[in-house]
Protein backbone atom coordinates (compact mmCIF):
# COMPACT_ATOMS: atom_id res chain seq x y z
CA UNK A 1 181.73 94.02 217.41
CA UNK A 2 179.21 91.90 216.91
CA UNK A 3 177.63 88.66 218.73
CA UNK A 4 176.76 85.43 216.87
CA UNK A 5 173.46 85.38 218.38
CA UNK A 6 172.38 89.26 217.02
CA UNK A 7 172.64 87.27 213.56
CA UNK A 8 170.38 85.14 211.28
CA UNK A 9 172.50 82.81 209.58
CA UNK A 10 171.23 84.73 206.58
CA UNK A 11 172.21 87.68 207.93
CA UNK A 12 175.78 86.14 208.74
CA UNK A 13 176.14 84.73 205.36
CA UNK A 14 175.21 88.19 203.65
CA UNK A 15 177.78 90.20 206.05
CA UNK A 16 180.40 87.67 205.27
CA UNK A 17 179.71 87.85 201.46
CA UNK A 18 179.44 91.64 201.06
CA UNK A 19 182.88 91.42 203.40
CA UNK A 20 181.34 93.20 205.91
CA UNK A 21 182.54 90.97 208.66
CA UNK A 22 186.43 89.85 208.00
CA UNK A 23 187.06 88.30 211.67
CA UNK A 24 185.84 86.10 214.20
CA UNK A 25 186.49 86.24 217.53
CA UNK A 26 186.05 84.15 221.16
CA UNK A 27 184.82 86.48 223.15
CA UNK A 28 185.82 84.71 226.59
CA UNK A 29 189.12 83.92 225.69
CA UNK A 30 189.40 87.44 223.63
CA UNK A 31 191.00 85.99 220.38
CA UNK A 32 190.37 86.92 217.44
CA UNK A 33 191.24 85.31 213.79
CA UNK A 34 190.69 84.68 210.21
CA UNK A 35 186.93 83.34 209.36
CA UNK A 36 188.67 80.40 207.75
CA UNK A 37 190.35 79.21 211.08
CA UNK A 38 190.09 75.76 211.99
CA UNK A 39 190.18 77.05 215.58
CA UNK A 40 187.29 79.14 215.43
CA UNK A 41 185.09 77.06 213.34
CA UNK A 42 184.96 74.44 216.22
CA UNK A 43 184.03 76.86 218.86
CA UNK A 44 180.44 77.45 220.96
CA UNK A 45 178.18 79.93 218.85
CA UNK A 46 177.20 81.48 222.32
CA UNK A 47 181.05 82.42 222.32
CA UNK A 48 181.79 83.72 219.14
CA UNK A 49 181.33 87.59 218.20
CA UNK A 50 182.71 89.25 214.69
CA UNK A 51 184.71 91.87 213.83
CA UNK A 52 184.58 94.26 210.39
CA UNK A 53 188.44 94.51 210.93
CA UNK A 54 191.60 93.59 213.14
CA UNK A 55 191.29 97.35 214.20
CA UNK A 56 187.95 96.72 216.03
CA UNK A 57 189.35 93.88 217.48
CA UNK A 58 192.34 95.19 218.94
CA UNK A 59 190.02 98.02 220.51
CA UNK A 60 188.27 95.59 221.84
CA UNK A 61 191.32 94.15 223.55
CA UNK A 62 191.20 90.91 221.37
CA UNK A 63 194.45 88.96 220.87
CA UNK A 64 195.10 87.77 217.28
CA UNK A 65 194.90 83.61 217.06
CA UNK A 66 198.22 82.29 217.09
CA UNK A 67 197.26 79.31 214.40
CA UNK A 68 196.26 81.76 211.77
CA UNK A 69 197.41 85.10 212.36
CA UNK A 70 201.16 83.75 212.87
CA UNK A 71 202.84 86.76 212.06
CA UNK A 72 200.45 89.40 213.93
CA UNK A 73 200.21 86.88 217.09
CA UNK A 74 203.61 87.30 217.51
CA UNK A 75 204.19 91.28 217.47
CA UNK A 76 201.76 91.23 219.58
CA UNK A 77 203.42 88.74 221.90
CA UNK A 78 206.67 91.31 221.61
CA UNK A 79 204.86 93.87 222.75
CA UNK A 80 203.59 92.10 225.86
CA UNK A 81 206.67 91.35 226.96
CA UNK A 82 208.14 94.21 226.86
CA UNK A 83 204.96 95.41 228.99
């Protein structure tokens, strides 16, 4: 896991490149999604940490985003339920 503001945005760009970092995350909501998100781009830098994989997230007890993780958003909604 890693915060926004441990990064230079060369740094960032040169994780992200090198695919290093694959996820993006809101780390006071605890969602995490797809770099390319619409969601994610718009939110607070002071907010948003990264992720090398879903994995880490998931450790982490991040939630995947339910606009672009569809699929993994809801398993994981099954499995709260059932909780």
């Amino acid at each position: 896991m890693i915060l926004h503001s441990q990064l230079s945005p060369e740094q960032l760009r040169s994780e992200i490149h090198h695919h290093t970092i694959l996820f993006g995350g809101n780390k006071k909501l605890k969602i995490y999604g797809l770099l390319s998100c619409h969601s994610g781009k718009k939110m607070k830098t002071e907010n948003r940490i990264f992720f090398r994989n879903e994995k880490e997230a998931r450790q982490n007890n991040y939630r995947p985003c339910g606009h672009c993780m569809k699929e993994a958003y809801q398993q994981w909604k099954k499995i709260q339920q059932k909780s």
